[in-house]
PDB file of N, CA and C in Angstrom:
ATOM      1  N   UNK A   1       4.519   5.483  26.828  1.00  0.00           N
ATOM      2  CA  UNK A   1       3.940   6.738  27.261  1.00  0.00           C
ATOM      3  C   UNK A   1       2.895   7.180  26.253  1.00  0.00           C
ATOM      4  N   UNK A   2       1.603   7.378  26.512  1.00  0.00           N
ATOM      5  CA  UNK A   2       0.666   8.133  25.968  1.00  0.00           C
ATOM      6  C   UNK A   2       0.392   9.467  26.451  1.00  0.00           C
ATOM      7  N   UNK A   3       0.487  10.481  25.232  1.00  0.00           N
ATOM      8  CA  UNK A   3       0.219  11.597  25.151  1.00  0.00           C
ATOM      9  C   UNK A   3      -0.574  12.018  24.438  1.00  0.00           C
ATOM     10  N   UNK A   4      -2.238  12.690  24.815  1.00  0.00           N
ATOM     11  CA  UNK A   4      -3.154  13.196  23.874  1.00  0.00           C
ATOM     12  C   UNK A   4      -2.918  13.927  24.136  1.00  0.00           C
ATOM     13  N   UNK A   5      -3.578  14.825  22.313  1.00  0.00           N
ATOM     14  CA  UNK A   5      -3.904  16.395  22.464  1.00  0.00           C
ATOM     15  C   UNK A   5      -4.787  16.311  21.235  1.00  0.00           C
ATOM     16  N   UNK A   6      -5.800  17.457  21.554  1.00  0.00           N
ATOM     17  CA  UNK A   6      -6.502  17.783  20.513  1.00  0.00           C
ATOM     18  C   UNK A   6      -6.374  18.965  20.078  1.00  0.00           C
ATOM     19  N   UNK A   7      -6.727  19.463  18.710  1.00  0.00           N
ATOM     20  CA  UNK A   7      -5.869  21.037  18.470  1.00  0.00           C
ATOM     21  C   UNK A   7      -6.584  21.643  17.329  1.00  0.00           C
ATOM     22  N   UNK A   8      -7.319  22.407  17.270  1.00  0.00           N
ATOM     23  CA  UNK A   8      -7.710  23.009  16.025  1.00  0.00           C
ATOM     24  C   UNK A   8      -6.778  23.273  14.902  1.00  0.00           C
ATOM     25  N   UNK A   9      -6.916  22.798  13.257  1.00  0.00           N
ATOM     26  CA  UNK A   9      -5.899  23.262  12.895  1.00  0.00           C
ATOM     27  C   UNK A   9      -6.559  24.283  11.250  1.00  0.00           C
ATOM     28  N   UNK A  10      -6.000  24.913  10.707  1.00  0.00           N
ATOM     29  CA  UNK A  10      -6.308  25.701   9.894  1.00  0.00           C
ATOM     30  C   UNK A  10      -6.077  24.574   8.792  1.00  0.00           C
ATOM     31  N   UNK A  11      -6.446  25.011   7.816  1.00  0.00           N
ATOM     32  CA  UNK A  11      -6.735  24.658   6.021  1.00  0.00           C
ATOM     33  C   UNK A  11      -6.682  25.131   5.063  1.00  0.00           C
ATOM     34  N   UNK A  12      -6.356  24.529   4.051  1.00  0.00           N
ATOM     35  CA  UNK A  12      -5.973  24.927   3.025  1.00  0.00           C
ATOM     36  C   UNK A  12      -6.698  23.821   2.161  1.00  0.00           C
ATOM     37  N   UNK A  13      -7.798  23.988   0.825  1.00  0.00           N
ATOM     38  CA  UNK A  13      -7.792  22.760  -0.186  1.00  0.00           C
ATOM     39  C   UNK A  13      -7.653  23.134  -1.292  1.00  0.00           C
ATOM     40  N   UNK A  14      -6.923  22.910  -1.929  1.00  0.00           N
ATOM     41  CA  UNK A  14      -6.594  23.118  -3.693  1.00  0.00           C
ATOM     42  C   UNK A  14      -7.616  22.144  -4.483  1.00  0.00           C
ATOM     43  N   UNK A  15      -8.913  22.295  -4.663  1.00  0.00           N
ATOM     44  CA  UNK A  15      -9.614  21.523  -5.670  1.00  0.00           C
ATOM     45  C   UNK A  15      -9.287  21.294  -7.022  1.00  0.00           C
ATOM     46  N   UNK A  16      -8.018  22.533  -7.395  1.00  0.00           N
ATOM     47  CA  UNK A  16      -8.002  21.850  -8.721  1.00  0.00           C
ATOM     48  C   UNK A  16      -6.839  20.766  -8.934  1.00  0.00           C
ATOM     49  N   UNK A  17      -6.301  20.701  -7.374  1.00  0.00           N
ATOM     50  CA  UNK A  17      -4.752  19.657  -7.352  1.00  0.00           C
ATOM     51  C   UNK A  17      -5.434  18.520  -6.259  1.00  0.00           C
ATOM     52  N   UNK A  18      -6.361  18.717  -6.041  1.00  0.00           N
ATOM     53  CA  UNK A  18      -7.641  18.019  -4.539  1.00  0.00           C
ATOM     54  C   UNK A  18      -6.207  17.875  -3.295  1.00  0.00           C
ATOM     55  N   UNK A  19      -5.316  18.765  -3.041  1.00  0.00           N
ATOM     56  CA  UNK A  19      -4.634  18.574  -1.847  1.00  0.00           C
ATOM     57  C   UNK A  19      -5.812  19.223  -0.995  1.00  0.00           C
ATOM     58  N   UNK A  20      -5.241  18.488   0.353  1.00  0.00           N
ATOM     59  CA  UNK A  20      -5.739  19.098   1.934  1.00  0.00           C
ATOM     60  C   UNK A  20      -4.680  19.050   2.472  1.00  0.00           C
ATOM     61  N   UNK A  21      -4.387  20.755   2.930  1.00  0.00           N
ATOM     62  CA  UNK A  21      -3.300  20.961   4.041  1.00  0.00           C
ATOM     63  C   UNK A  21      -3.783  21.430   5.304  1.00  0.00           C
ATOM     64  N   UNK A  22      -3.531  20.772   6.325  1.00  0.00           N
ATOM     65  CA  UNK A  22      -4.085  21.401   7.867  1.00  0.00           C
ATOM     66  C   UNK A  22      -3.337  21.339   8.382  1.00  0.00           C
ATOM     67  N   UNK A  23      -2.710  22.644   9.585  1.00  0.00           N
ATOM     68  CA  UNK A  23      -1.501  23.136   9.555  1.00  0.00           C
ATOM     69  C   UNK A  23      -2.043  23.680  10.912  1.00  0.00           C
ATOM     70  N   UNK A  24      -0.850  23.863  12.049  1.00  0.00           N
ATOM     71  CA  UNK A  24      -1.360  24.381  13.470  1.00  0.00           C
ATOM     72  C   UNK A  24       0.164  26.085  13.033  1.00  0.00           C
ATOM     73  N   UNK A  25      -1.198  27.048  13.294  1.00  0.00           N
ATOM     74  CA  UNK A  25      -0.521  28.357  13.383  1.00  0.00           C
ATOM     75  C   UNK A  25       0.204  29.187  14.501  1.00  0.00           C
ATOM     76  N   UNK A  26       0.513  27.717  15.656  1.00  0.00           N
ATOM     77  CA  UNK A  26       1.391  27.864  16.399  1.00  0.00           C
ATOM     78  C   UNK A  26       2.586  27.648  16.351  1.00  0.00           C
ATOM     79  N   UNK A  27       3.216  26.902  15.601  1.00  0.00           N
ATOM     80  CA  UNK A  27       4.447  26.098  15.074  1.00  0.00           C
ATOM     81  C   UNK A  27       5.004  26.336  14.027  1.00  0.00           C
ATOM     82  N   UNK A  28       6.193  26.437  13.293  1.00  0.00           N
ATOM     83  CA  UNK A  28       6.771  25.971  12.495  1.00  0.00           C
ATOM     84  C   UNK A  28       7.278  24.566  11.969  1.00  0.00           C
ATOM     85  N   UNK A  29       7.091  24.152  10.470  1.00  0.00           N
ATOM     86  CA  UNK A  29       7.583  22.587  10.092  1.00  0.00           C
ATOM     87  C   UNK A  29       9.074  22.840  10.645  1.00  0.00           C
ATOM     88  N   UNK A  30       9.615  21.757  10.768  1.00  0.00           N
ATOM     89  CA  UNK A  30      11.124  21.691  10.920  1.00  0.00           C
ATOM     90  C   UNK A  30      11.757  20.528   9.924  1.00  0.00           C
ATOM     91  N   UNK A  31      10.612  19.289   9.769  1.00  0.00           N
ATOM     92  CA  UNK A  31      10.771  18.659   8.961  1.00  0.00           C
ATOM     93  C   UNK A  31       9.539  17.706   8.420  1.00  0.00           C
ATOM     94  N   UNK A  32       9.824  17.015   7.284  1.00  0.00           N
ATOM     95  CA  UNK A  32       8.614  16.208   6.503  1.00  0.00           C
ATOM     96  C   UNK A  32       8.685  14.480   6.679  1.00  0.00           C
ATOM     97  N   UNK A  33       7.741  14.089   6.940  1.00  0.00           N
ATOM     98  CA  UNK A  33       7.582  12.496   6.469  1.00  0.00           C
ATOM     99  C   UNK A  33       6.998  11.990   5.251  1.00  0.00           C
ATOM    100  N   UNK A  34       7.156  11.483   4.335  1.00  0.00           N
ATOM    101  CA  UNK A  34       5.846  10.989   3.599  1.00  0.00           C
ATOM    102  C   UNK A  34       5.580   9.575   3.755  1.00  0.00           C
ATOM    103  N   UNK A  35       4.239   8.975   3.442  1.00  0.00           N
ATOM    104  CA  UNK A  35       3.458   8.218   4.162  1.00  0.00           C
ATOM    105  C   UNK A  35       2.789   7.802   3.001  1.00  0.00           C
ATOM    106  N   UNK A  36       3.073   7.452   1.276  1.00  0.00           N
ATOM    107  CA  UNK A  36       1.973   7.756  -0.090  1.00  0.00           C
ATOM    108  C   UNK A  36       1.670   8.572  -0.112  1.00  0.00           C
ATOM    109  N   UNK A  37      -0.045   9.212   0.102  1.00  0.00           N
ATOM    110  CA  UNK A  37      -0.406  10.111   0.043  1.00  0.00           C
ATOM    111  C   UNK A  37      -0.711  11.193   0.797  1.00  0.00           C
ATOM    112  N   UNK A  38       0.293  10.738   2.447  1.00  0.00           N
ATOM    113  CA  UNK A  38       0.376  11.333   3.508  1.00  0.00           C
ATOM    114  C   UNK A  38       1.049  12.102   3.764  1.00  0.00           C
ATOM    115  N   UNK A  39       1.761  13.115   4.002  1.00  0.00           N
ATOM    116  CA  UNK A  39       2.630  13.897   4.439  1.00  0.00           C
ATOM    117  C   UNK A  39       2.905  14.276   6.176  1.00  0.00           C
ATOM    118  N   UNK A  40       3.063  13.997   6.485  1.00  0.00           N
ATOM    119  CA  UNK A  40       3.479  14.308   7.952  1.00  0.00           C
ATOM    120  C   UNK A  40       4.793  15.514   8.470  1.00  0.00           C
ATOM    121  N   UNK A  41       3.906  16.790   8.697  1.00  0.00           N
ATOM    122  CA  UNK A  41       4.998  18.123   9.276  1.00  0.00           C
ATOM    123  C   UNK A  41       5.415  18.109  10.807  1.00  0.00           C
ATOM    124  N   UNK A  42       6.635  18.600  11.000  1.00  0.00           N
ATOM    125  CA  UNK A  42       7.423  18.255  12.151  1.00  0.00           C
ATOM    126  C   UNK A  42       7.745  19.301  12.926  1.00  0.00           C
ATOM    127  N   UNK A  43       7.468  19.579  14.036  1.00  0.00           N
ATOM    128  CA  UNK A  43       8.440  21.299  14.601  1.00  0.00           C
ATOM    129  C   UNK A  43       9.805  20.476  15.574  1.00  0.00           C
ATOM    130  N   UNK A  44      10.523  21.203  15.914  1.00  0.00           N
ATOM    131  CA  UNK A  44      11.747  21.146  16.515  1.00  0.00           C
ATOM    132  C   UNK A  44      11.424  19.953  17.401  1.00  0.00           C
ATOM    133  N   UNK A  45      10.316  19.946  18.108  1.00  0.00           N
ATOM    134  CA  UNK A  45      10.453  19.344  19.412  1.00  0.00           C
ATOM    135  C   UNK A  45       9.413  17.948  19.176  1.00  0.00           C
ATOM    136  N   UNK A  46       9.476  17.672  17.851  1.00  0.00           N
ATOM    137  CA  UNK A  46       8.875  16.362  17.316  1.00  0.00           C
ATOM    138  C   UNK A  46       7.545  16.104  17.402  1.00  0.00           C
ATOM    139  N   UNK A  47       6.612  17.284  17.424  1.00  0.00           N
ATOM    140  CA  UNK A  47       5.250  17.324  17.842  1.00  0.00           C
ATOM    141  C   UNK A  47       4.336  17.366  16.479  1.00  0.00           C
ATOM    142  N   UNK A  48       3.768  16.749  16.064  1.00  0.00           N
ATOM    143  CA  UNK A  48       2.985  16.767  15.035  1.00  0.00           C
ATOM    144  C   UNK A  48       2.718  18.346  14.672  1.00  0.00           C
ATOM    145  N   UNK A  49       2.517  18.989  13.841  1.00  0.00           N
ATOM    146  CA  UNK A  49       2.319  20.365  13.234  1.00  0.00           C
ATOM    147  C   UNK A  49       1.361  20.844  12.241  1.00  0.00           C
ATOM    148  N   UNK A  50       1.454  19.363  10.794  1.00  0.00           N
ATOM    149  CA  UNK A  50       0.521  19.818   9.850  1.00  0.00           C
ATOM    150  C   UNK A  50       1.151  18.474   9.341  1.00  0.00           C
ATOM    151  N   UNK A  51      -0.660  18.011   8.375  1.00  0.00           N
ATOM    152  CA  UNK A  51      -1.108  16.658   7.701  1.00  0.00           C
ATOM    153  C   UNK A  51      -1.552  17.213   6.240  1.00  0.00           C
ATOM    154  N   UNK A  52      -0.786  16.822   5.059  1.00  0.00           N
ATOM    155  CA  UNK A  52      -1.356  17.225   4.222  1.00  0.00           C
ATOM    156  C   UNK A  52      -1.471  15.625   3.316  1.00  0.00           C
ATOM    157  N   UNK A  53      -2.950  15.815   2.513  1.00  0.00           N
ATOM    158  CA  UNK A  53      -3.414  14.285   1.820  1.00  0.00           C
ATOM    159  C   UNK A  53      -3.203  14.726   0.518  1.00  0.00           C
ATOM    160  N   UNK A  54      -2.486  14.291   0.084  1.00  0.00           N
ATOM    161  CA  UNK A  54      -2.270  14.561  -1.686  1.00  0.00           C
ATOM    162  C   UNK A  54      -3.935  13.685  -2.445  1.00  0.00           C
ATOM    163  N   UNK A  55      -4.293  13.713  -3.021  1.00  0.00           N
ATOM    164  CA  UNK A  55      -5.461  13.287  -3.841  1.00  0.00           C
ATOM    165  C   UNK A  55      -6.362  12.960  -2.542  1.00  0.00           C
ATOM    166  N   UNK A  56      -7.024  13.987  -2.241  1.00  0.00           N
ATOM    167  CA  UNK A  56      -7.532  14.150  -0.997  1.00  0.00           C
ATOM    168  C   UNK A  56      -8.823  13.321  -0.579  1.00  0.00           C
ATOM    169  N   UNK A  57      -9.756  13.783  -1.777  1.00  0.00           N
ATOM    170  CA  UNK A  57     -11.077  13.419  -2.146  1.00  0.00           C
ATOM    171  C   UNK A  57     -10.732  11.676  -1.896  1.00  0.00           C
ATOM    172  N   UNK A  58      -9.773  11.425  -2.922  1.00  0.00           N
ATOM    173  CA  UNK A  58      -9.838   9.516  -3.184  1.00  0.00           C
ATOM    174  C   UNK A  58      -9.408   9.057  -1.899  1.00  0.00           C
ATOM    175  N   UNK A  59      -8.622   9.804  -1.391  1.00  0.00           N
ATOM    176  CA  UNK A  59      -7.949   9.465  -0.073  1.00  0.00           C
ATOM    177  C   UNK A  59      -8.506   9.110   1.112  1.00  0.00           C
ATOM    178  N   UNK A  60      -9.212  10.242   1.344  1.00  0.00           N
ATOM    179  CA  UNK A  60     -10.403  10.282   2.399  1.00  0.00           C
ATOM    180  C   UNK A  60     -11.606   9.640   2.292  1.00  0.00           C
ATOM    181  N   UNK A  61     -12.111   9.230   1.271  1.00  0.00           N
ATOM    182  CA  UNK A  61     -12.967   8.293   0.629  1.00  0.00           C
ATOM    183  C   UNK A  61     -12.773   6.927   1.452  1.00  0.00           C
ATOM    184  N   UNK A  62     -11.472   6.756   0.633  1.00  0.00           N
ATOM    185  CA  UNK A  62     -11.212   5.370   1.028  1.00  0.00           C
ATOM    186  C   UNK A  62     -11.052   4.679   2.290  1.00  0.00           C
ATOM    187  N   UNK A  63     -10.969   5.917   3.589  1.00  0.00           N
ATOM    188  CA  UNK A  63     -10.785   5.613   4.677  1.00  0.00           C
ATOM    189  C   UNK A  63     -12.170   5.917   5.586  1.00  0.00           C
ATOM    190  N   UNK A  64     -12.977   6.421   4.648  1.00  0.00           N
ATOM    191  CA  UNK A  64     -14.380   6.696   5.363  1.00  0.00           C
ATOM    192  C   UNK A  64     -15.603   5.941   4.976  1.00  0.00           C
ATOM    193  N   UNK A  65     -15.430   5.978   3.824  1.00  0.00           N
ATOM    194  CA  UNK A  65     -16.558   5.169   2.792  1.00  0.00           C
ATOM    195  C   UNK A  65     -17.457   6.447   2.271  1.00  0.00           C
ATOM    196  N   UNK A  66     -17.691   7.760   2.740  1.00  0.00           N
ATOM    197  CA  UNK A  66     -18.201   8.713   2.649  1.00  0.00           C
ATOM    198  C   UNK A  66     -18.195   8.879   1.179  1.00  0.00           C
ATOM    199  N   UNK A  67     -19.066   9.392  -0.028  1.00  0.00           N
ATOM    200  CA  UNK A  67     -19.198   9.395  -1.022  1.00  0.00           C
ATOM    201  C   UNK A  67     -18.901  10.958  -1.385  1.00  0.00           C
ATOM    202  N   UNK A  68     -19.102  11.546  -0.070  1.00  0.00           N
ATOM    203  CA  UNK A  68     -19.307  12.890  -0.539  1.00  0.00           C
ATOM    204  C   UNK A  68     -18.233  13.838   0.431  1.00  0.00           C
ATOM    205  N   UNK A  69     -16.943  13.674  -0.031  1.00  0.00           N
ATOM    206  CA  UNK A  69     -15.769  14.061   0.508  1.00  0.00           C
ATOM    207  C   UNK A  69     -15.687  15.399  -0.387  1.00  0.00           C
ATOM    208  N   UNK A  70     -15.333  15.511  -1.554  1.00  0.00           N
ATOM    209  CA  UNK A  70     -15.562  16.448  -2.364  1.00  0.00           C
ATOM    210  C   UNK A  70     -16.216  17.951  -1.986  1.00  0.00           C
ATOM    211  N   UNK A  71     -17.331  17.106  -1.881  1.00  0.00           N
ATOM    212  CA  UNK A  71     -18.438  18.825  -1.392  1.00  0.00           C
ATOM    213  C   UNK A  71     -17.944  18.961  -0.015  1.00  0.00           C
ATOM    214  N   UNK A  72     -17.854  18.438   1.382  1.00  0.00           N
ATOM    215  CA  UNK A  72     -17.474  18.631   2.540  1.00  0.00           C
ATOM    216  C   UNK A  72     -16.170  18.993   1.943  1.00  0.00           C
ATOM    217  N   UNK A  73     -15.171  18.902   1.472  1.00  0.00           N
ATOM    218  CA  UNK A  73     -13.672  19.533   1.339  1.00  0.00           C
ATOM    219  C   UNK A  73     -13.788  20.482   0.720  1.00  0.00           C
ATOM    220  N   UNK A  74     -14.786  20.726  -0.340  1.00  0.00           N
ATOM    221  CA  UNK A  74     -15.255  22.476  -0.846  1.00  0.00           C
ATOM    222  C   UNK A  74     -15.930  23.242  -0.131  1.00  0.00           C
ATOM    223  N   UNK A  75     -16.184  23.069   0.883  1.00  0.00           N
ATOM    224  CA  UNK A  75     -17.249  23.820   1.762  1.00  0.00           C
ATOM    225  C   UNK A  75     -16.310  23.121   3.272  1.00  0.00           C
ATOM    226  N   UNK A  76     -15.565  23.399   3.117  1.00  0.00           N
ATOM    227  CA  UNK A  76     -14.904  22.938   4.865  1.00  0.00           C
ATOM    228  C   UNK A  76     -14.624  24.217   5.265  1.00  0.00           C
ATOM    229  N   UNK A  77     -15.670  24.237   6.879  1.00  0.00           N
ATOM    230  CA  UNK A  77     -15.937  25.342   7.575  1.00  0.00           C
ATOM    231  C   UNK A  77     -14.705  25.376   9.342  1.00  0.00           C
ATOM    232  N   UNK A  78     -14.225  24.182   9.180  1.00  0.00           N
ATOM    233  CA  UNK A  78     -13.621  24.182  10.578  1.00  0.00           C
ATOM    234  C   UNK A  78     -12.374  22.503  10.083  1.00  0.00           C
ATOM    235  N   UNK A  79     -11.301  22.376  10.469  1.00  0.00           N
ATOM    236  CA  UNK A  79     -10.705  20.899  11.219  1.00  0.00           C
ATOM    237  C   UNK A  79     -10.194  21.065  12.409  1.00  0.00           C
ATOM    238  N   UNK A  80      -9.678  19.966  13.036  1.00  0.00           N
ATOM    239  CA  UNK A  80      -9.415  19.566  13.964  1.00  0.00           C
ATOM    240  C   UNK A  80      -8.461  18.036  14.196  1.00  0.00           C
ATOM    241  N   UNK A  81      -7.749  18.120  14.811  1.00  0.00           N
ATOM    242  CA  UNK A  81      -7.433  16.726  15.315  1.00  0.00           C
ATOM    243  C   UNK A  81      -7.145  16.240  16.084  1.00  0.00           C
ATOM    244  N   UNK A  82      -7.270  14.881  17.077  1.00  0.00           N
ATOM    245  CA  UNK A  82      -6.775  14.203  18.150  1.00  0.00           C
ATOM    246  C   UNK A  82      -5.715  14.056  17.991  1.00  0.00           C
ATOM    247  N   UNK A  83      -4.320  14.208  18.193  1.00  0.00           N
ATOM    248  CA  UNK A  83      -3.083  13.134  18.079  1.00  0.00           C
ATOM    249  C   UNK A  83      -2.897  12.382  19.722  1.00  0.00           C
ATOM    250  N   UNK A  84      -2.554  11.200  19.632  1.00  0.00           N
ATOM    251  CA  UNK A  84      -1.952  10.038  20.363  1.00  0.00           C
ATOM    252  C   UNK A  84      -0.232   9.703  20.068  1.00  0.00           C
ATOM    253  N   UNK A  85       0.292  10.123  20.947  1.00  0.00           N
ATOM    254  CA  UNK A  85       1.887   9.622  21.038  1.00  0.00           C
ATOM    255  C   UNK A  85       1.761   8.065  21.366  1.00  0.00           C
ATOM    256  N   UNK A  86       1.676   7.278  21.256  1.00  0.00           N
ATOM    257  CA  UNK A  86       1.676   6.389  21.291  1.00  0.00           C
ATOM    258  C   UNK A  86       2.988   5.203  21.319  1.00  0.00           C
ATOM    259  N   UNK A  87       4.113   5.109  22.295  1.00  0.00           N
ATOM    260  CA  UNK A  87       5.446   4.291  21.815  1.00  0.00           C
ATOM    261  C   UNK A  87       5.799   4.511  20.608  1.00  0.00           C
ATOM    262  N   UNK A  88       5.470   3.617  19.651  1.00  0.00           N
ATOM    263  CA  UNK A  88       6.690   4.414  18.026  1.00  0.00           C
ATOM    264  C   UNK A  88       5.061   4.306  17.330  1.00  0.00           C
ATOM    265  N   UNK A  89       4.134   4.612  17.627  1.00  0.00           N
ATOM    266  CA  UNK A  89       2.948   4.813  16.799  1.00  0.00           C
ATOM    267  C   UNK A  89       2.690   6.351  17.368  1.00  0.00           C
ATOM    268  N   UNK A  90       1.984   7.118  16.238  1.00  0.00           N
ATOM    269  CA  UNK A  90       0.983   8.310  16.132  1.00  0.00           C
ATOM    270  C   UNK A  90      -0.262   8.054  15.769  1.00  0.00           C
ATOM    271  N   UNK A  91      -1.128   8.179  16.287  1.00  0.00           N
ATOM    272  CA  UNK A  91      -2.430   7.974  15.812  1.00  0.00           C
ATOM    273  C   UNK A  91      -3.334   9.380  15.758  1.00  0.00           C
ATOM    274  N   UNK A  92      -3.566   9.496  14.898  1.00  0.00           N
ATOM    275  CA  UNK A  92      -4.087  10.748  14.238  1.00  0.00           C
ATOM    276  C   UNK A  92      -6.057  10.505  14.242  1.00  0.00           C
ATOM    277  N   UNK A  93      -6.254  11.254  14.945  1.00  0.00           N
ATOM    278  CA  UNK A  93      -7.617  11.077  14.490  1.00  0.00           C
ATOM    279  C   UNK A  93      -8.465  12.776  13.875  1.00  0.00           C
ATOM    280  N   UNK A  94      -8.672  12.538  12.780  1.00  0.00           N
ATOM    281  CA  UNK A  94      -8.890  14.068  12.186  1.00  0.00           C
ATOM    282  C   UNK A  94     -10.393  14.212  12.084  1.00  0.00           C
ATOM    283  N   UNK A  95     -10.836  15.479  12.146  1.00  0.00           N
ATOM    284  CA  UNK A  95     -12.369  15.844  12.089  1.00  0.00           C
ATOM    285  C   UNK A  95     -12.835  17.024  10.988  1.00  0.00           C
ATOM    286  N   UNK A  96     -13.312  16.902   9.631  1.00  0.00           N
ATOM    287  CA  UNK A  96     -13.567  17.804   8.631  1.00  0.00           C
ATOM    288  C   UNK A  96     -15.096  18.358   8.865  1.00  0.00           C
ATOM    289  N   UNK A  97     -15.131  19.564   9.052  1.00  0.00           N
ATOM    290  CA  UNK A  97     -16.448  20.086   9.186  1.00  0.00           C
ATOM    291  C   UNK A  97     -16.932  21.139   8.345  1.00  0.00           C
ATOM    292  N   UNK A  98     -17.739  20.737   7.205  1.00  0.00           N
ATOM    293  CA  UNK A  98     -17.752  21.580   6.354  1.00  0.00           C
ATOM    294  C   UNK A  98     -19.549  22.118   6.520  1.00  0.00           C
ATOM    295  N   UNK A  99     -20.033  22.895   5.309  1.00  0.00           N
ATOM    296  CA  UNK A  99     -21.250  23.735   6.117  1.00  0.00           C
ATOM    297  C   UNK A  99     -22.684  22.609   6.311  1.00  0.00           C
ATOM    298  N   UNK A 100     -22.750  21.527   6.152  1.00  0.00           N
ATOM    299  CA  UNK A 100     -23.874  21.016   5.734  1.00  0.00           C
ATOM    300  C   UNK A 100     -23.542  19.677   6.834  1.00  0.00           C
ATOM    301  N   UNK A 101     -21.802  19.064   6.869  1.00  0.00           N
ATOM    302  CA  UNK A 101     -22.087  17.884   7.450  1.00  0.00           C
ATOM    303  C   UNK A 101     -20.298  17.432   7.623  1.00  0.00           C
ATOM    304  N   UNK A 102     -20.687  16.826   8.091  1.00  0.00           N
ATOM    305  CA  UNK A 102     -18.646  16.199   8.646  1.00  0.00           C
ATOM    306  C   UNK A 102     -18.468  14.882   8.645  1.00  0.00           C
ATOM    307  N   UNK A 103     -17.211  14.961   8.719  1.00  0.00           N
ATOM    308  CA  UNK A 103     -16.417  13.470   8.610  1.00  0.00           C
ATOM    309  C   UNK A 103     -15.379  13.405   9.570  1.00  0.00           C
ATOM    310  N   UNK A 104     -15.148  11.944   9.782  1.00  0.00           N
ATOM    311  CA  UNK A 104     -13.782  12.187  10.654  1.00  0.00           C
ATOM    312  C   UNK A 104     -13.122  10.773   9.999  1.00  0.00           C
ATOM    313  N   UNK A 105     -11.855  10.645  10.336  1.00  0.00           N
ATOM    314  CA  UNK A 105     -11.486   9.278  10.425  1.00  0.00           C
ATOM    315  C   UNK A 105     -10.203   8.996  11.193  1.00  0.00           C
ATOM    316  N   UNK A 106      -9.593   7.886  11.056  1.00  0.00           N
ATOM    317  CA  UNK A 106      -8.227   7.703  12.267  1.00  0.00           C
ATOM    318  C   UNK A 106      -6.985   7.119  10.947  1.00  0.00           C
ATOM    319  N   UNK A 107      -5.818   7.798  11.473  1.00  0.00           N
ATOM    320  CA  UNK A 107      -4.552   7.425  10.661  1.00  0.00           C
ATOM    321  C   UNK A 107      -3.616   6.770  12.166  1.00  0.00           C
ATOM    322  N   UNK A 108      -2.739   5.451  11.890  1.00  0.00           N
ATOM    323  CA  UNK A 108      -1.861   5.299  12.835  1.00  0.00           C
ATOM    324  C   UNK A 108      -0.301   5.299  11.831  1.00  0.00           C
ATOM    325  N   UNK A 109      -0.139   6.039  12.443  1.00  0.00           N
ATOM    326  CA  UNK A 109       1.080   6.138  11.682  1.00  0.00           C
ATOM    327  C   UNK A 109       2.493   5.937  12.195  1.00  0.00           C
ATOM    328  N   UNK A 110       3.541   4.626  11.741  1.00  0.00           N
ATOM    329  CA  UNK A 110       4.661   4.734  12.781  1.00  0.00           C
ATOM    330  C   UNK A 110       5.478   5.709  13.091  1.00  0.00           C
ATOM    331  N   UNK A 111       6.121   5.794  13.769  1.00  0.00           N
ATOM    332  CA  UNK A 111       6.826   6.853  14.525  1.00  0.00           C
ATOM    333  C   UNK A 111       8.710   6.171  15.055  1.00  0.00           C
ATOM    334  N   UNK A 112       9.594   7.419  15.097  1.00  0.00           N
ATOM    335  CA  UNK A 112      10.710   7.154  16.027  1.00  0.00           C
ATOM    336  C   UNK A 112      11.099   7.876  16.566  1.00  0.00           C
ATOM    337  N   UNK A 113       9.952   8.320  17.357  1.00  0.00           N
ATOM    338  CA  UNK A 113      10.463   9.311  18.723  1.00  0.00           C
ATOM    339  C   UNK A 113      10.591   8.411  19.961  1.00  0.00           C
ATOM    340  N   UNK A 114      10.397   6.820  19.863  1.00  0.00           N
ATOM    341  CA  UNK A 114      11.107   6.266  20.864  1.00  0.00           C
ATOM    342  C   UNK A 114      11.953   5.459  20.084  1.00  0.00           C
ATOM    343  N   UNK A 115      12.793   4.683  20.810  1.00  0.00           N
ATOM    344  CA  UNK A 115      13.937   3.637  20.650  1.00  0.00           C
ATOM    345  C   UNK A 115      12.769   2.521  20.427  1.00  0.00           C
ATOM    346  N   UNK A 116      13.224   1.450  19.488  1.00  0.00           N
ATOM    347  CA  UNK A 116      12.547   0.001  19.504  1.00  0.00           C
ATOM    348  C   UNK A 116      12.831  -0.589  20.217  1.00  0.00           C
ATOM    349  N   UNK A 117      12.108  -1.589  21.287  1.00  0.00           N
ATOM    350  CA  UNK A 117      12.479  -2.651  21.994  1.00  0.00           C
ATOM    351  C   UNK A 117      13.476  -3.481  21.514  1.00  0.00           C
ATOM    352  N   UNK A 118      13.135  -3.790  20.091  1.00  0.00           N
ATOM    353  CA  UNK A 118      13.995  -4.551  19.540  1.00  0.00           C
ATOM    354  C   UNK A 118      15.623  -4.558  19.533  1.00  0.00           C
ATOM    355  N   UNK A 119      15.787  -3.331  19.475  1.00  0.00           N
ATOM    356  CA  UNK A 119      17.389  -2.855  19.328  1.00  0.00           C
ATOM    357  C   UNK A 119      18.017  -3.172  20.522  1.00  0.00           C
ATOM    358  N   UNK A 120      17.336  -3.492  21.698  1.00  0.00           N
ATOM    359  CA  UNK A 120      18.265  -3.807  22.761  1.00  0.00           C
ATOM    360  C   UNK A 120      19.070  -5.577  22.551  1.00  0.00           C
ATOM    361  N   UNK A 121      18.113  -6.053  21.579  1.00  0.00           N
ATOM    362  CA  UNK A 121      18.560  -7.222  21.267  1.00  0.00           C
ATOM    363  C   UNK A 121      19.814  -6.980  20.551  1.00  0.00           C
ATOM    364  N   UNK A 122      19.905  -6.396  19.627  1.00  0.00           N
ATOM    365  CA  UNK A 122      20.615  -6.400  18.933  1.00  0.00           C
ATOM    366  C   UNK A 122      22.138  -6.436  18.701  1.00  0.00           C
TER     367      UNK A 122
END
C-alpha cells in the first residue's frame, strides 16, 4: 500500500549545535527512531510527525552536494515534506526554503508498520 502526503512543517535550527528540527503542529511525538544522524518522531497512529538531523549542515551536504547548506539553514524561510508509506519503507522527501534559494533531497527509511513477507516463512 502506498500512501502520499505532503505537509508543511515548522522549524527549528540551533546553529550553534547545527540541529534541524521540523515538526508538524498538528500532532504530538508518541515516540522516537534514530537513524545516526536521523531522528524520526511518531504520533499514536504511526504517521510520521517530525525529522530532526543532528549535524545538520554535514548531513544535508552530504546528501545534496549543495555547498551552501549553512546559509539556506540560517535563513530558512519555509519546509516542507513528501512522505511515502511505502510496505516497510518511508520515503521522505524534504524541501528547505530559505530567503535567497532551496534545497531538497530524499531519505528512505525502513519502517514496521507492516509485517515482513519474510516471517510467514518462518
Amino acid at each position: 500500500m502506498s500512501l502520499k502526503k505532503i505537509q508543511k512543517f515548522k522549524f527549528n535550527y540551533d546553529s550553534s549545535s547545527d540541529d534541524l528540527f521540523l515538526f508538524s503542529s498538528n500532532s504530538k511525538s508518541k515516540g522516537s527512531i534514530e537513524f545516526g544522524d536521523v531522528i524520526l518522531d511518531f504520533n499514536s497512529k504511526r504517521e510520521l510527525v517530525g525529522i530532526q538531523f543532528m549535524n545538520a549542515s554535514k548531513f544535508i551536504t552530504t546528501l545534496t552536494g549543495d555547498k551552501n547548506i549553512k546559509t539556506i539553514l540560517e535563513n530558512l524561510k519555509e519546509s516542507k515534506a513528501e512522505i511515502t508509506y511505502r510496505e516497510n519503507i518511508i520515503i521522505i522527501k524534504f524541501y528547505l526554503i530559505g530567503s535567497l534559494n532551496e534545497v531538497s533531497s530524499t531519505l528512505s527509511i525502513p519502517s514496521i508498520i507492516e509485517s515482513s513477507p519474510a516471517l510467514a516463512y518462518a
